[in-house]
C-alpha atoms as a PDB file:
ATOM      1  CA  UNK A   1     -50.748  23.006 -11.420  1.00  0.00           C
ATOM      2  CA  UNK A   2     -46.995  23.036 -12.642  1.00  0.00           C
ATOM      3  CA  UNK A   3     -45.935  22.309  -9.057  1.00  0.00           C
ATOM      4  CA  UNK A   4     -48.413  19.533  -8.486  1.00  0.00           C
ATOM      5  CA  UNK A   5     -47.441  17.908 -11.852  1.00  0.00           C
ATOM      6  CA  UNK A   6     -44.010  17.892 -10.883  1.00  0.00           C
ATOM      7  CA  UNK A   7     -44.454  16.590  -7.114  1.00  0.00           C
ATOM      8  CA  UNK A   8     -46.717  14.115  -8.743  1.00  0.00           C
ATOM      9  CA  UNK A   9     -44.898  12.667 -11.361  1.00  0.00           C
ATOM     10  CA  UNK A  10     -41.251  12.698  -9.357  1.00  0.00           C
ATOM     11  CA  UNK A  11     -42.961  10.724  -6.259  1.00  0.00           C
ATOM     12  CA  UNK A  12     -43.854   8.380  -8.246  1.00  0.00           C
ATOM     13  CA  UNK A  13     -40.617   7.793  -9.638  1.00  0.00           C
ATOM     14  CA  UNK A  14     -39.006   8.193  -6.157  1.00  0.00           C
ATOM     15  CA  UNK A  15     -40.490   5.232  -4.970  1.00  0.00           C
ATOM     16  CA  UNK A  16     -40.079   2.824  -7.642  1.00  0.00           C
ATOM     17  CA  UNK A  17     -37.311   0.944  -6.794  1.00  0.00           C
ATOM     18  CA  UNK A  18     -33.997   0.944  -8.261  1.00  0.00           C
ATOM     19  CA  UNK A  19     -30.095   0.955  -7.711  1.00  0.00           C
ATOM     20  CA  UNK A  20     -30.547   3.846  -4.748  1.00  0.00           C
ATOM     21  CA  UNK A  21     -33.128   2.363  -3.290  1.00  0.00           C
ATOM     22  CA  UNK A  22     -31.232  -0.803  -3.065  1.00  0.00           C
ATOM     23  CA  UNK A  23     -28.013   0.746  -2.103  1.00  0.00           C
ATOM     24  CA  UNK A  24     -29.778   2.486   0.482  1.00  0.00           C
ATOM     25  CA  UNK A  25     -31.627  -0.551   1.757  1.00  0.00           C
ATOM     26  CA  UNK A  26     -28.396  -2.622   1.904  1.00  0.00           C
ATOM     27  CA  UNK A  27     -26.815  -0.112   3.949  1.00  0.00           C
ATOM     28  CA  UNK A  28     -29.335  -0.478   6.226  1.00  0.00           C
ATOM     29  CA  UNK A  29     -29.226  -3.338   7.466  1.00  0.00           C
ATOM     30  CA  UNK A  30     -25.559  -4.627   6.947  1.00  0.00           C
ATOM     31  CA  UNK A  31     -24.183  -1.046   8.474  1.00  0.00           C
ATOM     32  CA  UNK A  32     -25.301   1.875  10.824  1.00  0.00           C
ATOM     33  CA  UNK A  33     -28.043   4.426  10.003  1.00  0.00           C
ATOM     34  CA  UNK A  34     -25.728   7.308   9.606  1.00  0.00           C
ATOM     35  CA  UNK A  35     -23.949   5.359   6.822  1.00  0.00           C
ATOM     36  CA  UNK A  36     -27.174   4.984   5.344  1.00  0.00           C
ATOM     37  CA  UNK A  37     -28.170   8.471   5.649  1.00  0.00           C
ATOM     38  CA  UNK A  38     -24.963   9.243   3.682  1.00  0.00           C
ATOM     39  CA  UNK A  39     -25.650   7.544   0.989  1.00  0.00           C
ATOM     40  CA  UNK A  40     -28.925   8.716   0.533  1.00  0.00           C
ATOM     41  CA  UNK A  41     -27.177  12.274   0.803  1.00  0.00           C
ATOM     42  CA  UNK A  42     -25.335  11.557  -1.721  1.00  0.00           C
ATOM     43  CA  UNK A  43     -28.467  10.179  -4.072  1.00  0.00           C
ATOM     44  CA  UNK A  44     -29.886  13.439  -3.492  1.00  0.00           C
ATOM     45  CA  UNK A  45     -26.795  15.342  -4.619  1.00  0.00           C
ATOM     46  CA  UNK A  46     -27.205  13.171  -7.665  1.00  0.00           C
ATOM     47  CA  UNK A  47     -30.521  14.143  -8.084  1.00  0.00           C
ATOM     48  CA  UNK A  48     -29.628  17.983  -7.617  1.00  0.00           C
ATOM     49  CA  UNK A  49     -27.048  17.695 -10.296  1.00  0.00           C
ATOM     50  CA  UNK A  50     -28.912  15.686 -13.178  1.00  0.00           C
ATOM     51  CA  UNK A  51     -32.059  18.139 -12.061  1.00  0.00           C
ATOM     52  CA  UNK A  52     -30.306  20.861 -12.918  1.00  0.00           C
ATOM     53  CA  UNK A  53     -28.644  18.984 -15.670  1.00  0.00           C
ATOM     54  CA  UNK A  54     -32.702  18.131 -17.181  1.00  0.00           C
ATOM     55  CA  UNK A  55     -34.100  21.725 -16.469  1.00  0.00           C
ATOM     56  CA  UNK A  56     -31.035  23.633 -18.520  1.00  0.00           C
ATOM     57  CA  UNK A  57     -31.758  20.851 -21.511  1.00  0.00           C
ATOM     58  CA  UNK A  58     -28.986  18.168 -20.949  1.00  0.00           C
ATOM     59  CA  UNK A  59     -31.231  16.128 -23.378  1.00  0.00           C
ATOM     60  CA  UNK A  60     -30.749  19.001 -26.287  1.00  0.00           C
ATOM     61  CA  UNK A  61     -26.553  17.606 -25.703  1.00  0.00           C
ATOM     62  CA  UNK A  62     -27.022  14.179 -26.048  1.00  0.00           C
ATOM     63  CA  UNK A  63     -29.200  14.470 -29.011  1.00  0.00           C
ATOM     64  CA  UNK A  64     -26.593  16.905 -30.622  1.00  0.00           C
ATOM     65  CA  UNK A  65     -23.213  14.704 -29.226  1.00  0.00           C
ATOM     66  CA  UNK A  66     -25.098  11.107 -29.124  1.00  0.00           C
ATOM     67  CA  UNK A  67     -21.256   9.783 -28.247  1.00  0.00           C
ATOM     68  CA  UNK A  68     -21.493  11.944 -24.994  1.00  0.00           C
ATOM     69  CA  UNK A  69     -24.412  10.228 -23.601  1.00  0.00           C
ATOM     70  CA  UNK A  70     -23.257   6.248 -25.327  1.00  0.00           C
ATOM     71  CA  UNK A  71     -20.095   7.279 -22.978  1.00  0.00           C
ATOM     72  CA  UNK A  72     -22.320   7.947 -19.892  1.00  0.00           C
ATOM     73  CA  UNK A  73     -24.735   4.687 -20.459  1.00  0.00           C
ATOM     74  CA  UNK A  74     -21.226   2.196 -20.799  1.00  0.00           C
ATOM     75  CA  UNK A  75     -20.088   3.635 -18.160  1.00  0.00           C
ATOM     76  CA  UNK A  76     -22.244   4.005 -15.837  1.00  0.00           C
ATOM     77  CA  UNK A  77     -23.470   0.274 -16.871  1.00  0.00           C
ATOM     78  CA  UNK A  78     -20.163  -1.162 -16.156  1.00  0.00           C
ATOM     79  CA  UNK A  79     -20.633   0.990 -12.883  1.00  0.00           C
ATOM     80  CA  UNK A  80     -23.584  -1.205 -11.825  1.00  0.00           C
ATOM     81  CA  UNK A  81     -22.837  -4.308 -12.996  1.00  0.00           C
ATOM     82  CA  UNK A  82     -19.484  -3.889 -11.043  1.00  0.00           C
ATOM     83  CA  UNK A  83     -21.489  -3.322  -8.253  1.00  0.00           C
ATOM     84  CA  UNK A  84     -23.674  -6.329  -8.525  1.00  0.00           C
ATOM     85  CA  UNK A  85     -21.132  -8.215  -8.789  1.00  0.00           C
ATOM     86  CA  UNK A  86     -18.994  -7.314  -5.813  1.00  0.00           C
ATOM     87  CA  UNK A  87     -21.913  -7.795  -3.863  1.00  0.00           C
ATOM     88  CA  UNK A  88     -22.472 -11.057  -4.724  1.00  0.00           C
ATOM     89  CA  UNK A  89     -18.682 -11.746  -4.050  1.00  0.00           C
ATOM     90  CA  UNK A  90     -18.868 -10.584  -0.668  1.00  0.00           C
ATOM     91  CA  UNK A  91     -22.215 -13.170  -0.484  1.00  0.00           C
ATOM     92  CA  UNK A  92     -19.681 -15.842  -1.803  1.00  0.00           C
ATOM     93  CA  UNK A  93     -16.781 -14.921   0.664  1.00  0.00           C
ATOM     94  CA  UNK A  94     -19.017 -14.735   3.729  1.00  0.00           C
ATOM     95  CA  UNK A  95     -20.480 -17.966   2.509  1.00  0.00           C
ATOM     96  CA  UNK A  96     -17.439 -19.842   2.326  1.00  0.00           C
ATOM     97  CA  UNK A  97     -15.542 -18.254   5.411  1.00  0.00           C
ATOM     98  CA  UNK A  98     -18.894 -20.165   7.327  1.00  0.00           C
ATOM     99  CA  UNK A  99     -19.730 -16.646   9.201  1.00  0.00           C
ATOM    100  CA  UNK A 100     -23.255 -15.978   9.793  1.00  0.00           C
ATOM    101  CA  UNK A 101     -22.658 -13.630  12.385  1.00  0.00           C
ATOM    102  CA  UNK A 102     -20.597 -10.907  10.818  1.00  0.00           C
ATOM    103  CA  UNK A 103     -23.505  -9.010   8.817  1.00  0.00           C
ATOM    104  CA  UNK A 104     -22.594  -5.659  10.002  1.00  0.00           C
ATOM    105  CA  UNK A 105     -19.601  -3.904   8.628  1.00  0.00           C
ATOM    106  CA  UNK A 106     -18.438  -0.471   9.331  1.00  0.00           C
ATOM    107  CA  UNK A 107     -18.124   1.980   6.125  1.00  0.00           C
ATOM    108  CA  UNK A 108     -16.668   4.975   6.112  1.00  0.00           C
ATOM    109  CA  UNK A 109     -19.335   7.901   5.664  1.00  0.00           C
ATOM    110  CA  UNK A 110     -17.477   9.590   2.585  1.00  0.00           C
ATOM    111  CA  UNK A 111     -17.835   6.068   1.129  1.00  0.00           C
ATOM    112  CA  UNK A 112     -21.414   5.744   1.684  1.00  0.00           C
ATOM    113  CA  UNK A 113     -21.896   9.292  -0.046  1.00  0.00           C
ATOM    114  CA  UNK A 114     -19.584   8.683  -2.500  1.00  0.00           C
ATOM    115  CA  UNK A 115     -21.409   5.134  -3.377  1.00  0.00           C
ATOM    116  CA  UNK A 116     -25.062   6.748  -3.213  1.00  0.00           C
ATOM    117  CA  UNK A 117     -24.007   9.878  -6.139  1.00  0.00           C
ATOM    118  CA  UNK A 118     -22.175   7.849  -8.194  1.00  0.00           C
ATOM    119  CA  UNK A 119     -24.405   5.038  -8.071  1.00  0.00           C
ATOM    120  CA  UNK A 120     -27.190   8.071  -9.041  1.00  0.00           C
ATOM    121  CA  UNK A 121     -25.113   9.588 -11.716  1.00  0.00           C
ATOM    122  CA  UNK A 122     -24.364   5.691 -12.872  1.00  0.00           C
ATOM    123  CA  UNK A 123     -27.950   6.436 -14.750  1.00  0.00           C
ATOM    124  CA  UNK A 124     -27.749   9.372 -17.424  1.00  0.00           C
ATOM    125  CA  UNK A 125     -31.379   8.160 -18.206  1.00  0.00           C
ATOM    126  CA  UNK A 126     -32.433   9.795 -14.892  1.00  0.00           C
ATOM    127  CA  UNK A 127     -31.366  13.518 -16.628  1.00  0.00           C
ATOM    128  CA  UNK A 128     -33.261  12.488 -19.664  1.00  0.00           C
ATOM    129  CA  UNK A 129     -36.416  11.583 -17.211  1.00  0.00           C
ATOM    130  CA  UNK A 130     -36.098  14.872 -15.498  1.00  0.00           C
ATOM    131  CA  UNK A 131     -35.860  16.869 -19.302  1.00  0.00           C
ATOM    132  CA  UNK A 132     -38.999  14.945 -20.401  1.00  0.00           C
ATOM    133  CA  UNK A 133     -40.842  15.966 -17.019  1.00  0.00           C
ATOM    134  CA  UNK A 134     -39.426  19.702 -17.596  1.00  0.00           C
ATOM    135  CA  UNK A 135     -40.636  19.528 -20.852  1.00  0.00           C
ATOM    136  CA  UNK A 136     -43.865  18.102 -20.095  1.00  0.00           C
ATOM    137  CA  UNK A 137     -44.713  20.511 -17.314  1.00  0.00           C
ATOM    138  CA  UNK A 138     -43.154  23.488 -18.072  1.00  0.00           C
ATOM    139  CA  UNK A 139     -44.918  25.475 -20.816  1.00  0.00           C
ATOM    140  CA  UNK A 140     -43.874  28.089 -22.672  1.00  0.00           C
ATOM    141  CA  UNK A 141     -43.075  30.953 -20.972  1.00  0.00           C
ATOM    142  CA  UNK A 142     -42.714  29.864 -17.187  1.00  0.00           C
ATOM    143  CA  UNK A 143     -41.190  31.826 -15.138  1.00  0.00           C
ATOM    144  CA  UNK A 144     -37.253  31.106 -15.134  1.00  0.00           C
ATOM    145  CA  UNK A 145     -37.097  30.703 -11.276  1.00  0.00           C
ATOM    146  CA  UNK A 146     -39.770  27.723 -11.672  1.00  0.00           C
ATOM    147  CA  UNK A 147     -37.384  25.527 -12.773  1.00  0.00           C
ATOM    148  CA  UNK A 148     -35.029  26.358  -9.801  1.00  0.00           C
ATOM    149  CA  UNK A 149     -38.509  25.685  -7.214  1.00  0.00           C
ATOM    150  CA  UNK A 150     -39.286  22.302  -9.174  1.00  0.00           C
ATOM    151  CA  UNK A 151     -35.711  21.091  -8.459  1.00  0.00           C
ATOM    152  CA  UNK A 152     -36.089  22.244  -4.797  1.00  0.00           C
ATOM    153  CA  UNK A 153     -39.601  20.120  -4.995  1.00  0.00           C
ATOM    154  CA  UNK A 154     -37.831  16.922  -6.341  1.00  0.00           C
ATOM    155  CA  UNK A 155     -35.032  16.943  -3.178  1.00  0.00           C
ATOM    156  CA  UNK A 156     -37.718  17.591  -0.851  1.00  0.00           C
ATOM    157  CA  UNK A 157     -39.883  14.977  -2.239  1.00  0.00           C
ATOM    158  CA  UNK A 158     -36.624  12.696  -2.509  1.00  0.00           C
ATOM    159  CA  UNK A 159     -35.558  13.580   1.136  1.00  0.00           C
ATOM    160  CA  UNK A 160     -39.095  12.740   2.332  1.00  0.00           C
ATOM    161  CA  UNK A 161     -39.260   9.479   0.669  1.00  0.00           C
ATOM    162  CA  UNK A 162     -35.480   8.235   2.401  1.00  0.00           C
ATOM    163  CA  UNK A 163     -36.001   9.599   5.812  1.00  0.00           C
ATOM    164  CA  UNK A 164     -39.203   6.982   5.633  1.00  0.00           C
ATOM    165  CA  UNK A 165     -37.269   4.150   4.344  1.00  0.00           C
ATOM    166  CA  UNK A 166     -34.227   4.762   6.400  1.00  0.00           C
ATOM    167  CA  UNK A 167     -36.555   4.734   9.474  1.00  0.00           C
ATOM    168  CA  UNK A 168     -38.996   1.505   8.390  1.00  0.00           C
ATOM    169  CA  UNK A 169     -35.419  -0.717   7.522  1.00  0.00           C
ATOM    170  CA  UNK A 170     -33.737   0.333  10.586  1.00  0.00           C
ATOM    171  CA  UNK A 171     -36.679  -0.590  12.695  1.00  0.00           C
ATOM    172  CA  UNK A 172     -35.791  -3.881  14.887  1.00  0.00           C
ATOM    173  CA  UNK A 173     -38.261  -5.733  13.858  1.00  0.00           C
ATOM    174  CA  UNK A 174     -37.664  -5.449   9.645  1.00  0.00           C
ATOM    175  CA  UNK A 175     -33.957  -5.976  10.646  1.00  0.00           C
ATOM    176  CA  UNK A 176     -34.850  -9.352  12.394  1.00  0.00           C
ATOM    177  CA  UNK A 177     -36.578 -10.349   9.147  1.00  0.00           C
ATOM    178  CA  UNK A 178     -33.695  -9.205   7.105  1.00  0.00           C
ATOM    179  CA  UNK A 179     -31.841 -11.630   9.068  1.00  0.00           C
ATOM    180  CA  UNK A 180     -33.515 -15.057   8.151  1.00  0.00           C
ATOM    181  CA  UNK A 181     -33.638 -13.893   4.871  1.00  0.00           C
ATOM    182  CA  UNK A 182     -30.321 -12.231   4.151  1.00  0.00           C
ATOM    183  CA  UNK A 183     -28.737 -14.801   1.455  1.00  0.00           C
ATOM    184  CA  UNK A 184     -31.895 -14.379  -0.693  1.00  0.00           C
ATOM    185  CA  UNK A 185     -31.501 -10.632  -0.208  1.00  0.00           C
ATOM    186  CA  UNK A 186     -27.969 -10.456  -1.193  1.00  0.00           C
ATOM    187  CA  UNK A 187     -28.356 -12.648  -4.025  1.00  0.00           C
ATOM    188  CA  UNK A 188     -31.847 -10.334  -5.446  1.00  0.00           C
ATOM    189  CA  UNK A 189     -29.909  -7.338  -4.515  1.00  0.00           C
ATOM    190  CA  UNK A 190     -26.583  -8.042  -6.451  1.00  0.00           C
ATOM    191  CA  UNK A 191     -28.939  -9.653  -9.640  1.00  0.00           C
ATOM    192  CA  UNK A 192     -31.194  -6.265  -9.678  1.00  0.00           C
ATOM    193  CA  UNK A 193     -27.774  -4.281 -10.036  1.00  0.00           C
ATOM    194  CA  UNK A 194     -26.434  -6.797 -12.631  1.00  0.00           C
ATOM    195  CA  UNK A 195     -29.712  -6.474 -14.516  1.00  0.00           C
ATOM    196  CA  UNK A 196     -30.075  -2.573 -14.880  1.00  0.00           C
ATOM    197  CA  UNK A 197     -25.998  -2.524 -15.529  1.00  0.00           C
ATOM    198  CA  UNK A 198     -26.653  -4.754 -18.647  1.00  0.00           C
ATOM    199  CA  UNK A 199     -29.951  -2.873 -19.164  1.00  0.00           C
ATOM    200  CA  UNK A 200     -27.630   0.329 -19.757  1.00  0.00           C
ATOM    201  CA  UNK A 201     -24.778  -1.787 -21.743  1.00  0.00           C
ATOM    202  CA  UNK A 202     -27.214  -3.200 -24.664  1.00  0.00           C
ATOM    203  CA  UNK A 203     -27.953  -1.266 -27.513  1.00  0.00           C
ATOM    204  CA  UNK A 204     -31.282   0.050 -27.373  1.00  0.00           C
ATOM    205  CA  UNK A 205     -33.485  -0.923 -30.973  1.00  0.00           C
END
């Protein structure tokens, strides 16, 4: 039951989009699919880490050093807003040079990794997610090596879920679509990042 809570409750969250998922998506289809398989390599080292962070009670630290995790949320929320923004700068510049053509751009593959973990660890509310799912799944008592098995669950279920979107948005045919619709793409992409940046930056009430 503890297993299928966990899978449950972590695919769920896999697949609701967010700043990964974007990333990852972006990649895509304005780069190769080995750039975007590094980034998502280096999601799931992001997820490994703030897993590990939420199943040793990283949430127990922020409550008793509330200035560690403020730290985390302004910077990581400058992170993504950054981000956002950059994009939507590269939009502008393509824009104005009047070149339609160059939509593919060669990243390095420590950059794409590099992009996809920070860009994870950009998020401390991901390890409090993962200390409220611990909590909320783990009773007391469970076994100590159940913790290290649900993290194992959560990259599996996270590898899973970007080895399907890697393949569906390299497909020709979702690339061709990409195409017609790439400045309204950019544009969503760079305001989503903006929006959870400034989500992170504003005191919550």
């Amino acid at each position: 039951m503890f297993f299928l809570s966990v899978a449950a409750i972590w695919a769920i969250a896999s697949i609701t989009p967010g700043p990964n998922t974007l990333l990852t998506i972006r990649y895509c289809l304005t780069s190769s699919r080995k750039v975007a398989i590094a980034a998502a390599g280096g999601t799931l080292t992001g997820t490994l880490l703030w897993g590990t962070a939420g199943w040793l009670g990283i949430n127990a630290l922020f409550q008793a050093a509330p200035f560690a995790y403020l730290a985390l949320k302004i910077a990581g929320g400058l992170y993504l807003v950054w981000l956002g923004l950059r994009i939507f700068l590269d939009y502008r510049a393509l824009q104005n040079g009047g070149s339609q053509t160059a939509l593919h751009v060669e990243v390095p593959l420590g950059k794409a990794y590099r992009m996809g973990l920070i860009t994870n660890l950009a998020n401390p509310k991901t390890a409090l997610f993962v200390a409220s799912l611990f909590a909320a799944t783990m009773p007391v008592g469970t076994p100590f090596l159940y913790g290290l098995a649900a993290i194992g669950e959560m990259l599996v279920i996270s590898a899973v879920y970007y080895t399907g979107l890697i393949s569906l948005i390299t497909h020709p045919a979702v690339a061709a679509k990409y195409l017609r619709a790439k400045r309204k793409i950019d544009i969503g992409v760079a305001a989503v990042f903006i929006a959870f940046g400034a989500k992170l930056l504003v005191p919550q009430r």
